[in-house]
Protein backbone atom coordinates (compact mmCIF):
# COMPACT_ATOMS: atom_id res chain seq x y z
CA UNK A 1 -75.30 15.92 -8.34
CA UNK A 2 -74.19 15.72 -4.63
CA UNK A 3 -73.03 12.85 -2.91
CA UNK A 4 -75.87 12.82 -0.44
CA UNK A 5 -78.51 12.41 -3.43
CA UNK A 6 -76.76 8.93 -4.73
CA UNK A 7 -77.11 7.33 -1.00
CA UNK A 8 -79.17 3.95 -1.32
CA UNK A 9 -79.49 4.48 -5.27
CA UNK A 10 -77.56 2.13 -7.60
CA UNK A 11 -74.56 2.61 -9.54
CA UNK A 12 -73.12 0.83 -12.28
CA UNK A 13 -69.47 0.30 -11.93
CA UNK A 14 -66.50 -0.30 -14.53
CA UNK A 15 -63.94 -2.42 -13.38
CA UNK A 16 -60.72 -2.26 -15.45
CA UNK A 17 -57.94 -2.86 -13.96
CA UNK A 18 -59.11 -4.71 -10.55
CA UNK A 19 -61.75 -7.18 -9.33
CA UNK A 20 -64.55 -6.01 -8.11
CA UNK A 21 -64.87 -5.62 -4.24
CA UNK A 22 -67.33 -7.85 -1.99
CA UNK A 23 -69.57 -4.63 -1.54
CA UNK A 24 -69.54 -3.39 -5.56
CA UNK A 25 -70.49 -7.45 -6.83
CA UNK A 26 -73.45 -7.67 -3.41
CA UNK A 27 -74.88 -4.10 -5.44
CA UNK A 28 -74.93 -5.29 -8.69
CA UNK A 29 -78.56 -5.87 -10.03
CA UNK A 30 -78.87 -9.76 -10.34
CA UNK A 31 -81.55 -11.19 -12.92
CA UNK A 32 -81.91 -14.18 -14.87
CA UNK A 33 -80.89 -13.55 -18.53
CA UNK A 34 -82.14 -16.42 -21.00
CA UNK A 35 -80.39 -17.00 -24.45
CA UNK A 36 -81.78 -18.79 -27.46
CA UNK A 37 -79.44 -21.35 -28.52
CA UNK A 38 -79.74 -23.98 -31.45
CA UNK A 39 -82.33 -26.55 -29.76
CA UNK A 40 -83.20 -25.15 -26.73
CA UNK A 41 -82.37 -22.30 -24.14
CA UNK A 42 -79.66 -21.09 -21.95
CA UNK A 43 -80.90 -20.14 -18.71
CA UNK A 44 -78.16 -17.99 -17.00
CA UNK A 45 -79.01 -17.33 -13.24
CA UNK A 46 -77.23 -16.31 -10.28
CA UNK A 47 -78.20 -18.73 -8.28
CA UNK A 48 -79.43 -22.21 -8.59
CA UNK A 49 -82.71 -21.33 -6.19
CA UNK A 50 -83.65 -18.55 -9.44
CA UNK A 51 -84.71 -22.18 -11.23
CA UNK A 52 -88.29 -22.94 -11.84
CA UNK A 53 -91.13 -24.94 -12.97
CA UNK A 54 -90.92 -23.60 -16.07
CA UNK A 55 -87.33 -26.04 -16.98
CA UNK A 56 -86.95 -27.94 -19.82
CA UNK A 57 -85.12 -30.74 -21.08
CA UNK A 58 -83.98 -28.63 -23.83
CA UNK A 59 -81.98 -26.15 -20.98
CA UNK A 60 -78.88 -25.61 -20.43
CA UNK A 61 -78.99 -23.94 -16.39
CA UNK A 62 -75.57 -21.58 -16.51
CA UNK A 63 -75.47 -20.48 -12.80
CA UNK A 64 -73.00 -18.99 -10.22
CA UNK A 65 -73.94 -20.99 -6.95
CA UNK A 66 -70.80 -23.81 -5.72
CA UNK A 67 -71.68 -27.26 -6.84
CA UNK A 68 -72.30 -28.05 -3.83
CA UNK A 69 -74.87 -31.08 -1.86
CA UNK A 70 -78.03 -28.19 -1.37
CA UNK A 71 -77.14 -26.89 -5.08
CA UNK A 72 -77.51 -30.28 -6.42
CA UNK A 73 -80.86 -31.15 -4.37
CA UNK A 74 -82.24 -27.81 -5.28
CA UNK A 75 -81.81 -28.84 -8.90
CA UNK A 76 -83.10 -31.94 -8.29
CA UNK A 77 -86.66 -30.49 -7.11
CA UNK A 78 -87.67 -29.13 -10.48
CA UNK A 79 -88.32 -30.58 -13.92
CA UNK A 80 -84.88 -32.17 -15.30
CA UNK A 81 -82.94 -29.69 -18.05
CA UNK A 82 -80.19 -30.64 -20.46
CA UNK A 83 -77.61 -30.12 -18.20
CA UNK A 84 -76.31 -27.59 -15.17
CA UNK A 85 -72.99 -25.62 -15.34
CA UNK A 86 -72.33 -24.78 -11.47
CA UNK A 87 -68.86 -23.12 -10.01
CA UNK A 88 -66.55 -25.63 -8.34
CA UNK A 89 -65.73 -22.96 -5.57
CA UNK A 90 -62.49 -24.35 -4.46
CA UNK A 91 -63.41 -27.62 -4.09
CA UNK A 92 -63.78 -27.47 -0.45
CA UNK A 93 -63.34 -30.33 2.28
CA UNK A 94 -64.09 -33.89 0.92
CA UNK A 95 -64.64 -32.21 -2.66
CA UNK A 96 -67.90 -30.71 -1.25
CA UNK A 97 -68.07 -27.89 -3.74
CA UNK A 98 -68.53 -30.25 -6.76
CA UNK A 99 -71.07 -32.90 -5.45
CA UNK A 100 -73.94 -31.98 -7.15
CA UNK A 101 -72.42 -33.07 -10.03
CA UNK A 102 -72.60 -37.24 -8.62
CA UNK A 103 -76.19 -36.05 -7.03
CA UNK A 104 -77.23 -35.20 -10.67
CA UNK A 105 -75.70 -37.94 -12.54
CA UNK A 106 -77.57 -40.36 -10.93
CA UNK A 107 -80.51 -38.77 -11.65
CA UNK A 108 -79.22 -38.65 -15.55
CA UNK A 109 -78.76 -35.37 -15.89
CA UNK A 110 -75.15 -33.59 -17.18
CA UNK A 111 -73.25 -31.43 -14.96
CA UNK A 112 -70.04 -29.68 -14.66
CA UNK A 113 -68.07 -26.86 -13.16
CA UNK A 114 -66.31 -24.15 -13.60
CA UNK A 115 -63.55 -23.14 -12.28
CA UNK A 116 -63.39 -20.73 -9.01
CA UNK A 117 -60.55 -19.35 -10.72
CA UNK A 118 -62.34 -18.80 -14.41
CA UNK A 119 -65.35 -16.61 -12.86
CA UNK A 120 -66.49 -15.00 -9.80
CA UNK A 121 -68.76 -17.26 -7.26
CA UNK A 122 -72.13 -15.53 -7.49
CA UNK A 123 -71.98 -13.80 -10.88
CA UNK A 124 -73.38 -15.90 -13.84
CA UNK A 125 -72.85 -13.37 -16.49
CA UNK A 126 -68.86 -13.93 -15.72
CA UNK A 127 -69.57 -17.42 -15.54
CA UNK A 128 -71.26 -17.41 -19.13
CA UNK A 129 -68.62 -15.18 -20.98
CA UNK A 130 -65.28 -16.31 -18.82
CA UNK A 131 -66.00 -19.71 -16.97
CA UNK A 132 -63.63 -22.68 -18.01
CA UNK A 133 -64.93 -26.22 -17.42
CA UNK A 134 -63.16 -27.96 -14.43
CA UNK A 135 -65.22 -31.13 -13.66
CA UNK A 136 -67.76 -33.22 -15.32
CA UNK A 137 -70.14 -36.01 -14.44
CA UNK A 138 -70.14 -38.96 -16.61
CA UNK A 139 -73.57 -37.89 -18.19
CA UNK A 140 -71.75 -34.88 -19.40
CA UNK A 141 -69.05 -36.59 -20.28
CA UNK A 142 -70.68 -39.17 -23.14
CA UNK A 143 -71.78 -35.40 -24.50
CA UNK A 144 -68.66 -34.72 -25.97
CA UNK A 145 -68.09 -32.38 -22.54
CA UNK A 146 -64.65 -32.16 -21.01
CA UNK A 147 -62.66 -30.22 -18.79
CA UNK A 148 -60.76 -27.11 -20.51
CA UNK A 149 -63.95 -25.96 -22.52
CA UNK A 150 -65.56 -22.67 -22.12
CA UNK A 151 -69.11 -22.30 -21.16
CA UNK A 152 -70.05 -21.11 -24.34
CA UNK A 153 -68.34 -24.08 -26.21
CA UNK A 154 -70.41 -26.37 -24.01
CA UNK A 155 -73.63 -24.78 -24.31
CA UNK A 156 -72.79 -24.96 -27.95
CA UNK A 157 -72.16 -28.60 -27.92
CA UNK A 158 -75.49 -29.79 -25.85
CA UNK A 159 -78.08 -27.43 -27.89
CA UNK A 160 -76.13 -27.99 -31.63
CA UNK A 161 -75.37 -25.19 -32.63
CA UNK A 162 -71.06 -23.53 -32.43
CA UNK A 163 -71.13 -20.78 -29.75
């Protein structure tokens, strides 16, 4: 097949020994993947704005968006799940990259982070297989979640059932 005949069709790529670029993670195919887990569901997404009506409080939200103010208020428009794993991108100024985290605790709801450094902002599947817990609310916190746990673990803890 000639070059010409891939233009503006998708490819998969293998990434081995290098991150991906900017370009190859903007053409991946991005869709919300849903695991059944012990009690309820893991609801891996993206981004936080691929979150619906259709929430539970038996879901865990897995996403790749920052934890920041607008990802927090997003969450806070739909029906209230378990808990939301977000991506602590950085931090940022004033700790803006984890705020949801307050936003959502005071609404009762468990949050955490993961950190920028675990997984790639924007891609929940790394965040789901490779994301390490950075931050946690307080509502996450009486869970039994902490900082150092994988995604998986955690998941694993607030639906009962070992990841």
């Amino acid at each position: 097949m000639n070059e010409i005949s891939n233009i503006g069709k998708r490819q998969p790529f293998i990434c081995v020994d290098r991150r991906p670029t900017y370009q190859e993670v903007y053409d991946m195919e991005h869709e919300t993947e849903t695991v059944e887990m012990g009690e309820g569901r893991v609801l891996i997404m993206d981004s936080i704005s691929y979150m619906g009506d259709d929430t539970s409080q038996s879901d865990v939200i897995v996403c790749a968006s920052h934890g920041g103010y607008s990802a927090g208020e997003y969450a806070l428009n739909y029906p209230a799940p378990r808990a939301v794993i977000y991506n602590d991108a950085g931090l940022g100024k004033d700790n803006a990259g984890i705020v949801a985290l307050t936003m959502l605790e005071e609404k009762g709801i468990a949050a955490a982070t993961v950190s920028h450094n675990s997984a790639r902002i924007g891609d929940s599947k790394d965040t789901y297989e490779n994301g390490v817990i950075s931050h946690v609310n307080n509502v996450a916190s009486s869970l039994n979640i902490s900082v150092g746990m994988t995604v998986k673990d955690v998941c694993g803890v607030l639906l009962g059932k070992a990841s």
